[in-house]
PDB file of N, CA and C in Angstrom:
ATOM      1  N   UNK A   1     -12.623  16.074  -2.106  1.00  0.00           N
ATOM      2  CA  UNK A   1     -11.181  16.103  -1.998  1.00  0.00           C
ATOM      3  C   UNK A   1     -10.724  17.520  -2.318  1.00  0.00           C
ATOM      4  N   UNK A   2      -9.797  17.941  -1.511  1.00  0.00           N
ATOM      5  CA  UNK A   2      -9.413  19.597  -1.768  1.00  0.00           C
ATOM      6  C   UNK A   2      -8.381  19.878  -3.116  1.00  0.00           C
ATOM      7  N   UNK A   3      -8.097  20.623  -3.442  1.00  0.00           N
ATOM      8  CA  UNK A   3      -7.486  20.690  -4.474  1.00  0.00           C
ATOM      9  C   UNK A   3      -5.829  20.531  -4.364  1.00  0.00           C
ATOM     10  N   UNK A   4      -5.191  20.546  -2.662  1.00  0.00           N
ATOM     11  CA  UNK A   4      -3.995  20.313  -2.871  1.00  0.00           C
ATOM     12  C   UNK A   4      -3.607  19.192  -2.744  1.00  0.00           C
ATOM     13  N   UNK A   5      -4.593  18.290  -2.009  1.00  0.00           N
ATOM     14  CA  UNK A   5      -5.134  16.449  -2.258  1.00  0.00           C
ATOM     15  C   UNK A   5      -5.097  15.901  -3.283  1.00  0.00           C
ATOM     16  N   UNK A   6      -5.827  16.953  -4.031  1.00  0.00           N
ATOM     17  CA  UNK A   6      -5.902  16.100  -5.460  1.00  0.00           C
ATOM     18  C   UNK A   6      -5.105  16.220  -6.127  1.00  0.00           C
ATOM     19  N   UNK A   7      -3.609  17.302  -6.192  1.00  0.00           N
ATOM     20  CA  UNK A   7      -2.363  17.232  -6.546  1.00  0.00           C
ATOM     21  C   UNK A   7      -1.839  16.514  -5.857  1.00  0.00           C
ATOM     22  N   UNK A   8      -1.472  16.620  -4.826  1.00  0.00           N
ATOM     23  CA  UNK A   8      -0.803  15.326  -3.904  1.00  0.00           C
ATOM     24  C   UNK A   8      -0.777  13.868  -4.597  1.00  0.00           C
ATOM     25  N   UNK A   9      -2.384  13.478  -4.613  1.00  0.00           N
ATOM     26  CA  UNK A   9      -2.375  12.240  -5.014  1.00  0.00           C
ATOM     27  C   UNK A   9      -1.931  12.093  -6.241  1.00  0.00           C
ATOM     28  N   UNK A  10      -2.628  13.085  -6.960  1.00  0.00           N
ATOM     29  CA  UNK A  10      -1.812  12.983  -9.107  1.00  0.00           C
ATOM     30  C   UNK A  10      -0.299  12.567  -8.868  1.00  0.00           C
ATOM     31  N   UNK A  11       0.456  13.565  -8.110  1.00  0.00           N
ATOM     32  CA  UNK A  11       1.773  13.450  -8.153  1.00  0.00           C
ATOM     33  C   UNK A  11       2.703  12.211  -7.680  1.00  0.00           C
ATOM     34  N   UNK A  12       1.654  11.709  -6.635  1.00  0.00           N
ATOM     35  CA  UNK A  12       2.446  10.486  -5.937  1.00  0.00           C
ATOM     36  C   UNK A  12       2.132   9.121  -7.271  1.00  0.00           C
ATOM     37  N   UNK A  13       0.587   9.434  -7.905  1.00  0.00           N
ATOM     38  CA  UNK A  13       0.226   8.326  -9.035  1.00  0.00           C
ATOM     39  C   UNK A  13       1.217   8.294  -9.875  1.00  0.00           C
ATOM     40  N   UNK A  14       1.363   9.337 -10.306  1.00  0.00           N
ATOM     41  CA  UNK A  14       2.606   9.324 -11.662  1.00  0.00           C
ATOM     42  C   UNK A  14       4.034   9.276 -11.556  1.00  0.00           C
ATOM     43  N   UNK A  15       4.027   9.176 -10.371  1.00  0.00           N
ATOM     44  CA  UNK A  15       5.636   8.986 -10.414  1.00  0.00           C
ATOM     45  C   UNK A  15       5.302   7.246  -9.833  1.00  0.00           C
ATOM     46  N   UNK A  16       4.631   7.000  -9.380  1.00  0.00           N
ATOM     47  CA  UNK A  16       4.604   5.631  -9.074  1.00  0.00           C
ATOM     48  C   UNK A  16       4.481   4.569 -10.614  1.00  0.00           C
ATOM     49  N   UNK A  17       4.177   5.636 -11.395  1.00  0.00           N
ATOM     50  CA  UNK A  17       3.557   4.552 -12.849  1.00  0.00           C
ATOM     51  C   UNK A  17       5.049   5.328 -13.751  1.00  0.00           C
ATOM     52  N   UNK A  18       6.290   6.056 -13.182  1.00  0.00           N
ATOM     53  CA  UNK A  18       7.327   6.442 -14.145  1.00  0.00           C
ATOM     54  C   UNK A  18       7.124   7.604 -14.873  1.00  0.00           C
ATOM     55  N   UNK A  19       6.074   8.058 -14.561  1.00  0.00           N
ATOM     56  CA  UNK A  19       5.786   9.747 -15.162  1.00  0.00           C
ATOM     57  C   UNK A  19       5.482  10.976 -14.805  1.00  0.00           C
ATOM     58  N   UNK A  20       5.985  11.938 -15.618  1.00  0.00           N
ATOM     59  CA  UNK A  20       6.413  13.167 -15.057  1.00  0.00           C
ATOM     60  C   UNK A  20       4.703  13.653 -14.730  1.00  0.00           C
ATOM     61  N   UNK A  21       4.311  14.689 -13.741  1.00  0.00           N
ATOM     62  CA  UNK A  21       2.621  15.030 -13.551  1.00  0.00           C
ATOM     63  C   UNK A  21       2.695  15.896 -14.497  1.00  0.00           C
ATOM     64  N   UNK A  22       3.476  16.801 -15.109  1.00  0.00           N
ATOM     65  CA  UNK A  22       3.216  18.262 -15.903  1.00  0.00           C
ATOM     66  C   UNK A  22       3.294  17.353 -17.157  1.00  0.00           C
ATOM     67  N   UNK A  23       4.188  16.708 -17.439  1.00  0.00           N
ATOM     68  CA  UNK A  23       3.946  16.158 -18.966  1.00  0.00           C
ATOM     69  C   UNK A  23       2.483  15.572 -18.959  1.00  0.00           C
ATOM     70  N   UNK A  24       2.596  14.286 -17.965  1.00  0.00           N
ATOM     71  CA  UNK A  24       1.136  13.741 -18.376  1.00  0.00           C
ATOM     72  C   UNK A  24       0.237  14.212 -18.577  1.00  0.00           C
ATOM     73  N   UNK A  25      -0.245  15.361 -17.637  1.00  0.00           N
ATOM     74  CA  UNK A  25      -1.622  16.493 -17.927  1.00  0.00           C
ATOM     75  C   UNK A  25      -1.836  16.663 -19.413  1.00  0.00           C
ATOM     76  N   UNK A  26      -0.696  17.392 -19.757  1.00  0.00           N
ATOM     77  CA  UNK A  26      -0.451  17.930 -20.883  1.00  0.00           C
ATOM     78  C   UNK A  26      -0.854  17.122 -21.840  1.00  0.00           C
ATOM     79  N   UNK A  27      -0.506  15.791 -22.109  1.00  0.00           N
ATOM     80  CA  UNK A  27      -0.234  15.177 -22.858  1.00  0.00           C
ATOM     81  C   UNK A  27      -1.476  14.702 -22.688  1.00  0.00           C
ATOM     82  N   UNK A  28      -2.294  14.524 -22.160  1.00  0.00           N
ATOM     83  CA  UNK A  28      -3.372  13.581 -22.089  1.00  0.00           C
ATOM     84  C   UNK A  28      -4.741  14.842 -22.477  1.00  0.00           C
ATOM     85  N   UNK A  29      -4.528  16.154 -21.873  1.00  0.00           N
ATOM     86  CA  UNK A  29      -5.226  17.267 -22.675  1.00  0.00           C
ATOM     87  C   UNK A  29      -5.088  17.319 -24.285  1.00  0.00           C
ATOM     88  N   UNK A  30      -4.063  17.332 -24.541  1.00  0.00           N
ATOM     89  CA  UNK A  30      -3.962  17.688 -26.003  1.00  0.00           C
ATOM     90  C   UNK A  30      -4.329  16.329 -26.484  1.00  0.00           C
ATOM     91  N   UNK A  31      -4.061  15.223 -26.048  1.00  0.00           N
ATOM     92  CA  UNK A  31      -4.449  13.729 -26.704  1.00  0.00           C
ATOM     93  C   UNK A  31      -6.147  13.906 -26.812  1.00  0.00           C
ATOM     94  N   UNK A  32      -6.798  14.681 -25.660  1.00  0.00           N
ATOM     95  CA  UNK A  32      -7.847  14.368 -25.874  1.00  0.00           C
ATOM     96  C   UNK A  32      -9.040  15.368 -26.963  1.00  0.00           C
ATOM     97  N   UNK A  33      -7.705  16.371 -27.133  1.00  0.00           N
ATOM     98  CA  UNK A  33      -8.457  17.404 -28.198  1.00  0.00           C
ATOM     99  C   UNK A  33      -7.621  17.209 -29.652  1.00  0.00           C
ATOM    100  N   UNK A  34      -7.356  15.711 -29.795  1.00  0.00           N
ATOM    101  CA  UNK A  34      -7.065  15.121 -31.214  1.00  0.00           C
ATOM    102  C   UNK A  34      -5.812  15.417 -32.052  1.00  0.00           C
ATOM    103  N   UNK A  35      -4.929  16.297 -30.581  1.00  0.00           N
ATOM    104  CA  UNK A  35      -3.474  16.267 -31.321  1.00  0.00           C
ATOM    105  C   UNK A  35      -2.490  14.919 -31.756  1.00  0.00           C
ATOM    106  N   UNK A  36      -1.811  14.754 -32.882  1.00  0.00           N
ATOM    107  CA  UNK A  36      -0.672  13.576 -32.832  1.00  0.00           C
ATOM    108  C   UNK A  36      -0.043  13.627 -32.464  1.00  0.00           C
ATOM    109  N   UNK A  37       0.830  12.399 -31.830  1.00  0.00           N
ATOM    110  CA  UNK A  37       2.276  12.375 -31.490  1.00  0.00           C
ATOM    111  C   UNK A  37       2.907  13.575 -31.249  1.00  0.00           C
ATOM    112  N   UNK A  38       2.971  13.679 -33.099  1.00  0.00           N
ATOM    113  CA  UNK A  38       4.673  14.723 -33.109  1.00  0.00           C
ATOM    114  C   UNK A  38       4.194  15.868 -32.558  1.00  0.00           C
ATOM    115  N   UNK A  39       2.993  16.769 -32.971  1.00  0.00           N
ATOM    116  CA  UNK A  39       1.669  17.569 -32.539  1.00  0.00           C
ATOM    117  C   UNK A  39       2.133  17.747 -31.364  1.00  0.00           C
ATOM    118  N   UNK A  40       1.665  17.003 -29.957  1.00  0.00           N
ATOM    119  CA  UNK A  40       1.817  16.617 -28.520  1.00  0.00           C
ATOM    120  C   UNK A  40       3.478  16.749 -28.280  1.00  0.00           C
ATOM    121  N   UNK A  41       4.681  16.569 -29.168  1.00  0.00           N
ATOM    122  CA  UNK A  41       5.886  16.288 -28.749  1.00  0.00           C
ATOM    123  C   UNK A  41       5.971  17.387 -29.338  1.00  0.00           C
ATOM    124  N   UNK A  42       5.426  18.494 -29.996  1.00  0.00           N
ATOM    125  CA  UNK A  42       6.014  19.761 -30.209  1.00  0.00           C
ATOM    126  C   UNK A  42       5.694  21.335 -29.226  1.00  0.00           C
ATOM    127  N   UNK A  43       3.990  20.552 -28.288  1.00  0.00           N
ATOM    128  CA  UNK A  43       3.701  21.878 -27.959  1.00  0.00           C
ATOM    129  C   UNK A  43       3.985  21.497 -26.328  1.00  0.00           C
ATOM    130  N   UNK A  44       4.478  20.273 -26.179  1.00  0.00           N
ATOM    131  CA  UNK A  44       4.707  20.348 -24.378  1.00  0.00           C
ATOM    132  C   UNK A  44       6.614  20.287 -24.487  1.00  0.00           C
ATOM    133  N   UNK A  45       7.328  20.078 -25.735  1.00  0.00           N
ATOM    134  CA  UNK A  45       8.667  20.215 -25.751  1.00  0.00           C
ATOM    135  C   UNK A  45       9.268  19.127 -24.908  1.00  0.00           C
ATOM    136  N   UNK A  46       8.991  17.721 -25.213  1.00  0.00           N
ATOM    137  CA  UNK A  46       9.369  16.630 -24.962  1.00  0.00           C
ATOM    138  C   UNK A  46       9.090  15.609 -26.446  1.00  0.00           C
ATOM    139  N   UNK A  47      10.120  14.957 -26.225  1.00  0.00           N
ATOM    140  CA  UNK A  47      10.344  13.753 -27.542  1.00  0.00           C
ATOM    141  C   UNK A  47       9.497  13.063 -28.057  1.00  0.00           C
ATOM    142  N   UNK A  48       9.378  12.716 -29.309  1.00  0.00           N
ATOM    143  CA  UNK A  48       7.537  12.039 -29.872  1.00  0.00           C
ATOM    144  C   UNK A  48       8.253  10.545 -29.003  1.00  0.00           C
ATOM    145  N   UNK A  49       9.341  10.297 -28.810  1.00  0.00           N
ATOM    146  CA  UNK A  49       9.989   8.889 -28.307  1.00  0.00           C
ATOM    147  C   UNK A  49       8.931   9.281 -26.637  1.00  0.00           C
ATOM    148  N   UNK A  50       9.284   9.845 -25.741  1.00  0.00           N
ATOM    149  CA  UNK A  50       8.585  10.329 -24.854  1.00  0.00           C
ATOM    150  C   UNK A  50       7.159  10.064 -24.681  1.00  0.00           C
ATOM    151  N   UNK A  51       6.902  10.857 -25.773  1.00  0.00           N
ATOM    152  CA  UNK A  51       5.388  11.015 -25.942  1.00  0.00           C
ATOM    153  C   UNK A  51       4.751   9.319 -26.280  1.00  0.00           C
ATOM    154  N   UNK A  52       4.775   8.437 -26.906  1.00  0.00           N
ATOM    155  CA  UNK A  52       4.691   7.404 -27.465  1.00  0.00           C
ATOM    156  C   UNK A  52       5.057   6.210 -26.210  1.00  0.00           C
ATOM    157  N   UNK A  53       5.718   6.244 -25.400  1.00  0.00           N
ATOM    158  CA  UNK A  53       6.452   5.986 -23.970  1.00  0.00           C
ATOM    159  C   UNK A  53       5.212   5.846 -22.737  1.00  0.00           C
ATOM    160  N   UNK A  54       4.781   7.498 -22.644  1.00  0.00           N
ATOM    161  CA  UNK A  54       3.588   7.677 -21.868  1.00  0.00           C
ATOM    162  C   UNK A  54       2.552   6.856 -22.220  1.00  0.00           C
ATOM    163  N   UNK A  55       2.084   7.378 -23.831  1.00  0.00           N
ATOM    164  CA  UNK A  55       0.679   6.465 -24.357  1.00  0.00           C
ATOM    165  C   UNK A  55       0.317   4.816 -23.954  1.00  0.00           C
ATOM    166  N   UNK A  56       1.881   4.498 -24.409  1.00  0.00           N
ATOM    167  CA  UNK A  56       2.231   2.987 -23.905  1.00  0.00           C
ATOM    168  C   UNK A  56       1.920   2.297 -22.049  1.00  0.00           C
ATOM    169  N   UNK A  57       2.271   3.366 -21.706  1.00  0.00           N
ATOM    170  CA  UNK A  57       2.203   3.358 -20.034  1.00  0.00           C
ATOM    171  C   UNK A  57       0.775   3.513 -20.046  1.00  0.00           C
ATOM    172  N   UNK A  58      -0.285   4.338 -20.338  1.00  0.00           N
ATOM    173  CA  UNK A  58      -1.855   4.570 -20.125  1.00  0.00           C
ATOM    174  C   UNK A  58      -1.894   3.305 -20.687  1.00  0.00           C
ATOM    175  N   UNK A  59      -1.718   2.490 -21.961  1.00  0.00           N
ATOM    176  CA  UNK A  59      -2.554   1.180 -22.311  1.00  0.00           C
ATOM    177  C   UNK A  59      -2.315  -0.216 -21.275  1.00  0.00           C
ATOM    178  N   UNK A  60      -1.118   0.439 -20.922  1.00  0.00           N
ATOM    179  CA  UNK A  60      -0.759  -0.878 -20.068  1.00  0.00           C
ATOM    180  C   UNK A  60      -0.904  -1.564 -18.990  1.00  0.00           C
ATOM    181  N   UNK A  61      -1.698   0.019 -18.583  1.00  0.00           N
ATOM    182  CA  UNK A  61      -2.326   0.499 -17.019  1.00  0.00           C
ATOM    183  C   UNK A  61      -3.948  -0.700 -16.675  1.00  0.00           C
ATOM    184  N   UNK A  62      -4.120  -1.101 -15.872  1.00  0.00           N
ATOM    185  CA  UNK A  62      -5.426  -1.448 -15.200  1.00  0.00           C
ATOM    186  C   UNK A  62      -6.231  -0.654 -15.397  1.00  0.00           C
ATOM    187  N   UNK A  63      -7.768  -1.376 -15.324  1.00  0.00           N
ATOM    188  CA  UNK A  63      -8.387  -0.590 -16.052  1.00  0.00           C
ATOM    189  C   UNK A  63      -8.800   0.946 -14.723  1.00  0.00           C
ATOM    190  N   UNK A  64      -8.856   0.025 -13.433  1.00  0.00           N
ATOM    191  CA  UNK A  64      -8.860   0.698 -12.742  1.00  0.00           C
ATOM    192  C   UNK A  64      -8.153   2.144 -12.150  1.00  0.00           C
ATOM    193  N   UNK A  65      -6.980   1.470 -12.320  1.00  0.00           N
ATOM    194  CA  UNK A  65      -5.392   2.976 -12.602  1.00  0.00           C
ATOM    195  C   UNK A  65      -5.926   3.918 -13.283  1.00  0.00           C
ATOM    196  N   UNK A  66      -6.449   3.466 -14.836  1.00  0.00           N
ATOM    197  CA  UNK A  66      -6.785   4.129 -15.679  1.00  0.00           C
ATOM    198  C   UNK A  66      -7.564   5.055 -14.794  1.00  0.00           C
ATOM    199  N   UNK A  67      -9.138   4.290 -14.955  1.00  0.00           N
ATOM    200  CA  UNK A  67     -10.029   5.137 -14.679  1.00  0.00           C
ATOM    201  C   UNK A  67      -9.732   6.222 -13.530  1.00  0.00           C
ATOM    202  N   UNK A  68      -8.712   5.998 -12.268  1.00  0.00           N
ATOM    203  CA  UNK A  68      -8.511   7.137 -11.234  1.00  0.00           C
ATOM    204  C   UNK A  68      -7.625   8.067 -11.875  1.00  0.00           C
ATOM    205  N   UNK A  69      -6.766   7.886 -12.496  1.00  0.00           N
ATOM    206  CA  UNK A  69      -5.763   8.525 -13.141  1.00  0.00           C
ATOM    207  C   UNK A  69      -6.574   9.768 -14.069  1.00  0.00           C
ATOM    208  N   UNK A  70      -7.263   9.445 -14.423  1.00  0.00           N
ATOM    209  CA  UNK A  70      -8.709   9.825 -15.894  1.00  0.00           C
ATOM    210  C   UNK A  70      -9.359  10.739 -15.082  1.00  0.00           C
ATOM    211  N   UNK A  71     -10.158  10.604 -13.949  1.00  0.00           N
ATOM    212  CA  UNK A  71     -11.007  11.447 -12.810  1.00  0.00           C
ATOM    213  C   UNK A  71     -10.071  12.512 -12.147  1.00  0.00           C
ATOM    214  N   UNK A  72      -9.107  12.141 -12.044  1.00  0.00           N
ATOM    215  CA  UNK A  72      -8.139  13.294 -11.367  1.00  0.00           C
ATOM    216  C   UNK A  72      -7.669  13.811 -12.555  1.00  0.00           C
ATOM    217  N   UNK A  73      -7.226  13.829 -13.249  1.00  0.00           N
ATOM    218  CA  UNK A  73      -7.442  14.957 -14.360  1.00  0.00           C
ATOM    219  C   UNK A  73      -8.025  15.847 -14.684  1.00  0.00           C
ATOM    220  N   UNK A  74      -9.585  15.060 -14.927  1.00  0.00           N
ATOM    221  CA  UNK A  74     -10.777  16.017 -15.280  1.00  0.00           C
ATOM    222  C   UNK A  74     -10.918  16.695 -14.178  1.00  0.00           C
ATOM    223  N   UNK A  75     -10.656  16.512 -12.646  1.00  0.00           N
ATOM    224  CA  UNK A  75     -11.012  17.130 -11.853  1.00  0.00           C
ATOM    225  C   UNK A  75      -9.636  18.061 -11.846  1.00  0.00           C
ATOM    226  N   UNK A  76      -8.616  18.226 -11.621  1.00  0.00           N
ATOM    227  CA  UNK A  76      -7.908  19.369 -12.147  1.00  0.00           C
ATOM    228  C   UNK A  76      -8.054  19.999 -13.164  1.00  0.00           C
ATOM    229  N   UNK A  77      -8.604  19.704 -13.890  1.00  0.00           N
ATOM    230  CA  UNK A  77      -8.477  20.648 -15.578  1.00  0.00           C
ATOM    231  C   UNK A  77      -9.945  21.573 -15.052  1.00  0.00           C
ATOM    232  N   UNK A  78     -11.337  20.594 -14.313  1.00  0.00           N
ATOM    233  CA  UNK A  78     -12.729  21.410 -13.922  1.00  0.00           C
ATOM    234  C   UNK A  78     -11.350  22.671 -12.908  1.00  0.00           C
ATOM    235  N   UNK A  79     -11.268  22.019 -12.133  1.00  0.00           N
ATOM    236  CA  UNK A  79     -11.249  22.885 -10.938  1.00  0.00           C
ATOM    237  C   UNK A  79      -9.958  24.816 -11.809  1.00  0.00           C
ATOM    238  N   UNK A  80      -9.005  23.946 -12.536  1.00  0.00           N
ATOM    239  CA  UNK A  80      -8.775  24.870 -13.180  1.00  0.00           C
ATOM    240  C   UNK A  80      -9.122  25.901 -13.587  1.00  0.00           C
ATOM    241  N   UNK A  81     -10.315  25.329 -14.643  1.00  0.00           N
ATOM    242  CA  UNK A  81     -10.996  26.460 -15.786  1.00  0.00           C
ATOM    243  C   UNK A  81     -11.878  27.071 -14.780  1.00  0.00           C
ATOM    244  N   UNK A  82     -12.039  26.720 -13.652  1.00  0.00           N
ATOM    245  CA  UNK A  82     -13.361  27.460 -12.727  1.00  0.00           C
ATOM    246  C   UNK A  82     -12.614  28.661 -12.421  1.00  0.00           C
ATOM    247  N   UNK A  83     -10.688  28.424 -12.031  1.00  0.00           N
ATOM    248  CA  UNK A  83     -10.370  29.761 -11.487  1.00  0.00           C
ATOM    249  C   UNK A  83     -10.049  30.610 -12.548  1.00  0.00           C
ATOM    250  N   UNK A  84      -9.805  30.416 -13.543  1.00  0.00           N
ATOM    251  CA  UNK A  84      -9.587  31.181 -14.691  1.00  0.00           C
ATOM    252  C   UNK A  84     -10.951  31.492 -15.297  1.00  0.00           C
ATOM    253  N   UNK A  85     -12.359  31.536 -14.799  1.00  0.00           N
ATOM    254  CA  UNK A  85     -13.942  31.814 -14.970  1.00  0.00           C
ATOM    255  C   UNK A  85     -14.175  32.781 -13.754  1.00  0.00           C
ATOM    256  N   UNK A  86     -13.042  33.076 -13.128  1.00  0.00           N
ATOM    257  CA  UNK A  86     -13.765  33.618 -11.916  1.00  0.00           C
ATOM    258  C   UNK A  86     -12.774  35.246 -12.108  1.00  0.00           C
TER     259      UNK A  86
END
């Protein structure tokens, strides 16, 4: 999948599940390098109410949602750090 595909699709997922694509990234990066709440609601500059909102939306998700939602991430964040390696 090319990389403006794989934005395409992120963008059409998250607004279909009520969420913003730049917050979620964000929020799901820093969730996964062990920031809290308020932590996460201070360095992307959206509400811990917000933040707590999203989390709720990932648990509530299929497991399946999940897991595509989860792969397109990692595959933006890989494809990322590759151009900022180059």
């Amino acid at each position: 999948m090319g990389e403006l595909q794989v934005r395409r699709v992120f963008v059409s997922f998250t607004k279909q599940h009520g969420m913003k694509p730049v917050v979620l990234k964000e929020l799901v990066f820093l969730r996964t390098k062990g920031f809290s709440n308020v932590e996460i609601s201070a360095q992307i500059g959206v509400s811990r109410n917000t933040v707590s909102s999203y989390l709720e939306k990932l648990r509530q998700m299929q497991d399946d949602d999940l897991a595509e939602l989860m792969e397109l991430i990692a595959l933006m964040q890989r494809r990322q750090k590759e151009m900022l390696e180059r």
